[in-house]
N, C-alpha and C. Protein backbone atom coordinates (compact mmCIF):
# COMPACT_ATOMS: atom_id res chain seq x y z
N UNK A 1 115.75 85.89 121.25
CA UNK A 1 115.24 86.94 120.39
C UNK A 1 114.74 88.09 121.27
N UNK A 2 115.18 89.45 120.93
CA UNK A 2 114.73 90.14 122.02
C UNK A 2 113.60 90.88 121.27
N UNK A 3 112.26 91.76 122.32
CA UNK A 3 111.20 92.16 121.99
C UNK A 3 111.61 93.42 121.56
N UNK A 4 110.66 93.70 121.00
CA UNK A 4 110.62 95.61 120.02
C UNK A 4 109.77 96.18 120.53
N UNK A 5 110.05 97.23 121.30
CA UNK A 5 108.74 98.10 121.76
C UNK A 5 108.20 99.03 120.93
N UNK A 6 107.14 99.26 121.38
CA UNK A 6 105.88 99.60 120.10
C UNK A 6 106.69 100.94 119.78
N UNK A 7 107.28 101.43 119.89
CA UNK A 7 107.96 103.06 119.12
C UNK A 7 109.23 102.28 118.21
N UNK A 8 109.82 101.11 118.69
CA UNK A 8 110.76 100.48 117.62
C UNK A 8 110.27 99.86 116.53
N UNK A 9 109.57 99.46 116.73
CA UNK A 9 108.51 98.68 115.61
C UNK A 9 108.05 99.90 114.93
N UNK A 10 107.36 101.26 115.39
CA UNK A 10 107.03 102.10 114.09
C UNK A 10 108.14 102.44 113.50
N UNK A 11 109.17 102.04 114.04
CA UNK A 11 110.76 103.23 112.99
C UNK A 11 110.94 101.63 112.21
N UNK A 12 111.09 100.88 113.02
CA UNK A 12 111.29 99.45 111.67
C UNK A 12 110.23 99.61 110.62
N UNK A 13 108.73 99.75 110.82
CA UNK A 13 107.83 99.91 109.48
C UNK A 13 107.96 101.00 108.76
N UNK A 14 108.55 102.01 109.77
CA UNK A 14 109.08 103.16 108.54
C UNK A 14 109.76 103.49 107.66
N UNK A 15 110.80 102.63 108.15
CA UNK A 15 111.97 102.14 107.58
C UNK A 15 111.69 101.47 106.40
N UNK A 16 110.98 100.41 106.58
CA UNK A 16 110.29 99.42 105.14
C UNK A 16 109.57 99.76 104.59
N UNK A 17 108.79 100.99 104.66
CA UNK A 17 107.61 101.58 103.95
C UNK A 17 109.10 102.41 102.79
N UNK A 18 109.34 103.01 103.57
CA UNK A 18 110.07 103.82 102.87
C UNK A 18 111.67 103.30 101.97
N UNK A 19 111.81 101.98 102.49
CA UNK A 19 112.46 101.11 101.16
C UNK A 19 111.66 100.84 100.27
N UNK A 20 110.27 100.44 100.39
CA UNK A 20 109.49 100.32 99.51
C UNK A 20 108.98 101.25 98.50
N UNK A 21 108.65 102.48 99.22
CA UNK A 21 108.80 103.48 97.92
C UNK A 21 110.02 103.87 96.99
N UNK A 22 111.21 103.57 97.50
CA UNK A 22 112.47 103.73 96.47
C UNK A 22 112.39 102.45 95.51
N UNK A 23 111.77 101.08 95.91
CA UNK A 23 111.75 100.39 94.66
C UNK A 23 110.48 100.44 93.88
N UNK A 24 109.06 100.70 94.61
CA UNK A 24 108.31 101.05 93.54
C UNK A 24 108.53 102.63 92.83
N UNK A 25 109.38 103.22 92.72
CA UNK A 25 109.74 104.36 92.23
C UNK A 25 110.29 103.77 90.59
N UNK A 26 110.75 102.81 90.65
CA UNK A 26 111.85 102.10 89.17
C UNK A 26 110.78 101.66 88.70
N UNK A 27 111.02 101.67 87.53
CA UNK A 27 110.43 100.78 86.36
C UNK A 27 111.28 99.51 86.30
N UNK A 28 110.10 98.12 86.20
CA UNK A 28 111.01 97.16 86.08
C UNK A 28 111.13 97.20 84.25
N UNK A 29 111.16 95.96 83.63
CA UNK A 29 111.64 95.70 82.05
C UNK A 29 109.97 95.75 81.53
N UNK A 30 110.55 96.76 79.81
CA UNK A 30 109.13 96.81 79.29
C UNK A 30 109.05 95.33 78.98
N UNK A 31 107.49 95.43 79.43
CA UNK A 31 106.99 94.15 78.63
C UNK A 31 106.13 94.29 77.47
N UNK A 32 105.64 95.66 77.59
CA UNK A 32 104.41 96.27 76.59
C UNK A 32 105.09 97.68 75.73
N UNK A 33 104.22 97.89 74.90
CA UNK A 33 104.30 99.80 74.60
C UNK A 33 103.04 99.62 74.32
N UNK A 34 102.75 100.66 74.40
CA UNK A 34 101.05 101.64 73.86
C UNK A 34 101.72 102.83 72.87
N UNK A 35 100.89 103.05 72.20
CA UNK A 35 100.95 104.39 71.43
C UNK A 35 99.96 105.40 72.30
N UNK A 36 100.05 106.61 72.07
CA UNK A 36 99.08 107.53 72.36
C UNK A 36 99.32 108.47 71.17
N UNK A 37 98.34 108.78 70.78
CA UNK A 37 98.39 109.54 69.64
C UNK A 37 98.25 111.27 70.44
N UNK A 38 98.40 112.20 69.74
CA UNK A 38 98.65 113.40 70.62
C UNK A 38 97.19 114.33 70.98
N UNK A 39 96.50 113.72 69.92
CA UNK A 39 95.16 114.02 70.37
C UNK A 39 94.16 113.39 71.16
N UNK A 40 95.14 111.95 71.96
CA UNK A 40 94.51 111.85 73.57
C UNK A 40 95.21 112.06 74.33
N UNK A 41 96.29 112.31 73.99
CA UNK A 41 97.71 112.52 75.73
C UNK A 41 96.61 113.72 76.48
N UNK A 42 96.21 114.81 76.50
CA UNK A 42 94.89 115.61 77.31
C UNK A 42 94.43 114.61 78.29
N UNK A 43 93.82 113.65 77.28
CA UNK A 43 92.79 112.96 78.55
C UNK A 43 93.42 111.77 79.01
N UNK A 44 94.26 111.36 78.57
CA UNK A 44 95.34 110.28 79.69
C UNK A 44 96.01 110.86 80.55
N UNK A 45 96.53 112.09 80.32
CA UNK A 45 96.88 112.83 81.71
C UNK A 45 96.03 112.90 82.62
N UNK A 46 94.88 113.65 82.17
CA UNK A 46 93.35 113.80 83.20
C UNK A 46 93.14 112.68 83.85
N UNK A 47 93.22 111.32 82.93
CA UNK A 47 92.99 110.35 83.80
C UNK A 47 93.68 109.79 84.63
N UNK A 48 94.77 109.60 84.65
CA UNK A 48 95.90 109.58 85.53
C UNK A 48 95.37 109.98 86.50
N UNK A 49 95.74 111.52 86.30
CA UNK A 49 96.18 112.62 87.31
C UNK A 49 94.42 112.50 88.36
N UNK A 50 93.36 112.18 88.12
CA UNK A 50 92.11 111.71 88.82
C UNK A 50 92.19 110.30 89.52
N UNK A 51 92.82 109.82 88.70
CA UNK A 51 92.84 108.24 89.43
C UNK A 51 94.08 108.43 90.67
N UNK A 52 94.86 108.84 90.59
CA UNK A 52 96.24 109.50 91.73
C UNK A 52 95.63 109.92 92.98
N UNK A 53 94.39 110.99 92.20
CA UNK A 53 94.08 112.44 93.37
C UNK A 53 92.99 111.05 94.40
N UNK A 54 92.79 110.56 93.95
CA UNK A 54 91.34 109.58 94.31
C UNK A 54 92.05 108.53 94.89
N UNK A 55 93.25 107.87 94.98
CA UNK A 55 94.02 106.77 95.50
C UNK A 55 94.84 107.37 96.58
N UNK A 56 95.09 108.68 96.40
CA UNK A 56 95.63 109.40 97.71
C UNK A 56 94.68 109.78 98.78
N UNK A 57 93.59 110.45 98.45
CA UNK A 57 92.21 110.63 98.88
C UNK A 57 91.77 109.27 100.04
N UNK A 58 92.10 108.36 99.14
CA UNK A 58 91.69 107.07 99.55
C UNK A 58 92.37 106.91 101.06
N UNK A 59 93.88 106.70 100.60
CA UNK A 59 95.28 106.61 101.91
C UNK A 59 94.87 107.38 102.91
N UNK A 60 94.59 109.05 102.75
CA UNK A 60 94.46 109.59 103.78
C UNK A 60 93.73 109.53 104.76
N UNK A 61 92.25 108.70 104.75
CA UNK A 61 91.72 108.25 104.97
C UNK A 61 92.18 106.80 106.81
N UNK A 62 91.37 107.11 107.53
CA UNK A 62 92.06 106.18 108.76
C UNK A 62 91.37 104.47 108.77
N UNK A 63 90.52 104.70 107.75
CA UNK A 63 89.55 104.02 107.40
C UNK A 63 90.46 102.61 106.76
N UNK A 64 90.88 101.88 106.92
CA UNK A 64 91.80 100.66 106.16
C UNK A 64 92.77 100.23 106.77
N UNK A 65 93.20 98.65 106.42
CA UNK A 65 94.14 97.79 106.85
C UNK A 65 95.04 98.69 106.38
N UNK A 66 96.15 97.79 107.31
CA UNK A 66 97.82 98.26 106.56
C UNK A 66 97.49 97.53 105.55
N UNK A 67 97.41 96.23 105.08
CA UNK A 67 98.00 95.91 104.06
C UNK A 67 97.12 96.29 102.52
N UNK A 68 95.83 96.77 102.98
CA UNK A 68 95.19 97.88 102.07
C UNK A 68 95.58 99.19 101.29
N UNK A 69 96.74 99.64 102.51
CA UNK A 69 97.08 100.87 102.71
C UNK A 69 98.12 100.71 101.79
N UNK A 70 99.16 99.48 102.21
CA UNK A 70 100.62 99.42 101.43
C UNK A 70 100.10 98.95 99.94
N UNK A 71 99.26 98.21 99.55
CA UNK A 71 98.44 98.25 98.14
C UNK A 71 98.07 99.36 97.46
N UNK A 72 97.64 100.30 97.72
CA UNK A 72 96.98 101.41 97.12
C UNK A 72 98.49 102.38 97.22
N UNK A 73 99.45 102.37 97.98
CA UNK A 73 100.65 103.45 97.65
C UNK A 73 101.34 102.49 96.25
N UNK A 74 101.25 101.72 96.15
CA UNK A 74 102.33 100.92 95.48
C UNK A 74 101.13 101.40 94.06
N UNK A 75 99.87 100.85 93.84
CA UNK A 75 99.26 100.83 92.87
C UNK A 75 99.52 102.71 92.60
N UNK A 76 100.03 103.23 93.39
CA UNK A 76 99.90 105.02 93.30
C UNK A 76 101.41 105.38 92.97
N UNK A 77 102.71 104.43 93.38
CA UNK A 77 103.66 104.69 92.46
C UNK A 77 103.51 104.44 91.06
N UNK A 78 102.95 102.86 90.49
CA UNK A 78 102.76 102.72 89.66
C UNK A 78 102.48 103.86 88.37
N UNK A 79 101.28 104.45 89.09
CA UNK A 79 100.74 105.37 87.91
C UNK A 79 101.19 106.51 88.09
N UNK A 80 102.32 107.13 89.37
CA UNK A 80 102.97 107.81 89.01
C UNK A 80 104.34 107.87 87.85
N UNK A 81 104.66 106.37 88.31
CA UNK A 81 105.71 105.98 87.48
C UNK A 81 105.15 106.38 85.56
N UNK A 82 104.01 105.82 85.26
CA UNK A 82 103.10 105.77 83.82
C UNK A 82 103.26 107.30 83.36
N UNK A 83 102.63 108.05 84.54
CA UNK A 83 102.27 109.55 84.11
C UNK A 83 103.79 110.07 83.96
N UNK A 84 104.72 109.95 84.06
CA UNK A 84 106.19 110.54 84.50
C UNK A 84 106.47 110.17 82.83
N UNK A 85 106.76 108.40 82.62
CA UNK A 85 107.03 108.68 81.30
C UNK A 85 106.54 108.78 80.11
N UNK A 86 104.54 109.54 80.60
CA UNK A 86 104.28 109.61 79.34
C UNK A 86 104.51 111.06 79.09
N UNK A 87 104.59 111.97 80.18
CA UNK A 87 104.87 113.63 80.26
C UNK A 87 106.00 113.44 79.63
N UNK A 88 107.24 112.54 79.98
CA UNK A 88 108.29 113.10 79.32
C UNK A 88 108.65 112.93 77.98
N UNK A 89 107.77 111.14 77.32
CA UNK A 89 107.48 111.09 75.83
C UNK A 89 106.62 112.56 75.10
N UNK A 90 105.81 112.79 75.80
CA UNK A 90 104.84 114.10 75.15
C UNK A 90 106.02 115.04 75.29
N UNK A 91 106.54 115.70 75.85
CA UNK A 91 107.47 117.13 76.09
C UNK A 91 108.20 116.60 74.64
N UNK A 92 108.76 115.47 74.49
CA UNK A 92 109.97 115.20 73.67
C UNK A 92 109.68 115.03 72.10
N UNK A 93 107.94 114.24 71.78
CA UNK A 93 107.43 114.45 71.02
C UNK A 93 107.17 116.46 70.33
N UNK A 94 106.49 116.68 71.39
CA UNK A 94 106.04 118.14 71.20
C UNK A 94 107.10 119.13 70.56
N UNK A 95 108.12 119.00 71.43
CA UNK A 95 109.64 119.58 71.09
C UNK A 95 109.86 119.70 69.34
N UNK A 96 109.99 117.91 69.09
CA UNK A 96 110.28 117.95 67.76
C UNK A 96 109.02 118.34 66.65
N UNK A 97 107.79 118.30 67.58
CA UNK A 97 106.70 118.89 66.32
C UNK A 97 106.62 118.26 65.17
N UNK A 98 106.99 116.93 65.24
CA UNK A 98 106.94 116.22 63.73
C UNK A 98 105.86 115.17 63.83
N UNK A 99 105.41 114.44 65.19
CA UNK A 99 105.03 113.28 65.19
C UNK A 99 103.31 113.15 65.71
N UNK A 100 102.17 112.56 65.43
CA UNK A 100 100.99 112.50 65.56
C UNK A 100 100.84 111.51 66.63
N UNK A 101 101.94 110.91 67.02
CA UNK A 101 101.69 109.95 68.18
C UNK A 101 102.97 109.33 68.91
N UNK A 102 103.04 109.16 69.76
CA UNK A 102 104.19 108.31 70.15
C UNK A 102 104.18 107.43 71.11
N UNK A 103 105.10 106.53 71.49
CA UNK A 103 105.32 104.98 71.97
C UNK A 103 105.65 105.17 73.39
N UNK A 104 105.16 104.24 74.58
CA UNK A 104 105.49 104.13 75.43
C UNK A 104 105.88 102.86 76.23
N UNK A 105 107.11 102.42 76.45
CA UNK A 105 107.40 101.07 76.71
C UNK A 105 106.91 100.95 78.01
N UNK A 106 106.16 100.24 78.87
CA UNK A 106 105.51 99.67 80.31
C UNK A 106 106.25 98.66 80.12
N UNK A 107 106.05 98.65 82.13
CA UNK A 107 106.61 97.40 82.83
C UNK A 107 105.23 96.25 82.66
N UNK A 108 105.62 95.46 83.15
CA UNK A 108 104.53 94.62 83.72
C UNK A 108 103.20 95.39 84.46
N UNK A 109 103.18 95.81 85.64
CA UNK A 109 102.45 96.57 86.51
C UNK A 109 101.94 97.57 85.90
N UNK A 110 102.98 98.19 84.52
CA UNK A 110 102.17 99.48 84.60
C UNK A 110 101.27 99.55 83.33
N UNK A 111 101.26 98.24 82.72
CA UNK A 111 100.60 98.16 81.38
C UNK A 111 99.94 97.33 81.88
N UNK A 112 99.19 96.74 83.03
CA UNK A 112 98.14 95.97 83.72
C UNK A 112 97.51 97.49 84.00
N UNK A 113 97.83 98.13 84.88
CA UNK A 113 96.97 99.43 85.11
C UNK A 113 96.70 100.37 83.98
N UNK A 114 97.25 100.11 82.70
CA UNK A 114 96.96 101.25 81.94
C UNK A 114 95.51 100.32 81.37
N UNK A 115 95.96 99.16 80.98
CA UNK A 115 94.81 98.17 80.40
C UNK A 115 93.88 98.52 80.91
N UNK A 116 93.71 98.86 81.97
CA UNK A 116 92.34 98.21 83.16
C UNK A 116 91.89 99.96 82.94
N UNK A 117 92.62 100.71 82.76
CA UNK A 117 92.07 102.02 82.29
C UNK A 117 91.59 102.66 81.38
N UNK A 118 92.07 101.86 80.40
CA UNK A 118 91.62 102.58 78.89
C UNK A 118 91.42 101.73 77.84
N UNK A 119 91.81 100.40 77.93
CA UNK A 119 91.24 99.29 77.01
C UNK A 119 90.26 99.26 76.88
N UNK A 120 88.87 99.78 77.85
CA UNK A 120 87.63 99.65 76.96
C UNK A 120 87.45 100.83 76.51
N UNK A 121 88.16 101.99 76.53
CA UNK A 121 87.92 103.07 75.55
C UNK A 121 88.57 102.70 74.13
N UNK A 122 89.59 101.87 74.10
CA UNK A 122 89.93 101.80 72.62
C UNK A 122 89.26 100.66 71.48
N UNK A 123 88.39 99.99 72.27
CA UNK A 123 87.61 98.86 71.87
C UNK A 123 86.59 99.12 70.81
């Protein structure tokens, strides 16, 4: 087995970091939907878009393990992945101007993070 010197080893982890963001980029199969009615999509964006700014905030940071580090990007595709298709349910809702709320199918991952976000507001 031959050794990897420390500049081969950062292009191999770069390499895998960055396969890793092309699969946390996909949605796996819904397992859930939520509704959002159109008079909270405002503050589920806000919240999102705070919980993102604050998990990036976090990364930039020199302060943490790798495997802290590769946790918090993945938990940060996630809710990019959430915010992506609830902007594009809202645009598509809005468009047609007929509807007071609409449906959003989640993966596994991303209806664990929406739970943990807003289930005790709907309680």
């Amino acid at each position: 087995m031959s050794r990897l010197a420390g500049n081969d080893i950062m292009k191999e982890l770069e390499f895998l970091i960055k396969e890793l963001h092309k699969e946390w980029e996909c949605s796996g199969a819904a397992k859930a939907t939520v509704i959002i009615g159109i008079e909270e999509v405002e503050e589920v964006n806000r919240t999102l878009a705070e919980k993102i700014i604050t998990k990036q905030q976090v990364l930039e940071k020199d302060e943490m393990t790798f495997r802290e580090s590769i946790q918090l990007s993945r938990e940060n595709f996630v809710l990019l992945r959430m915010a992506k298709k609830i902007k594009a349910r809202e645009d598509k809702t809005n468009k047609k101007g007929m509807d007071w709320e609409f449906s959003i199918p989640l993966d596994k991952e991303e209806f664990k993070l929406f739970k943990s976000m807003f289930e005790p507001k709907l309680g």
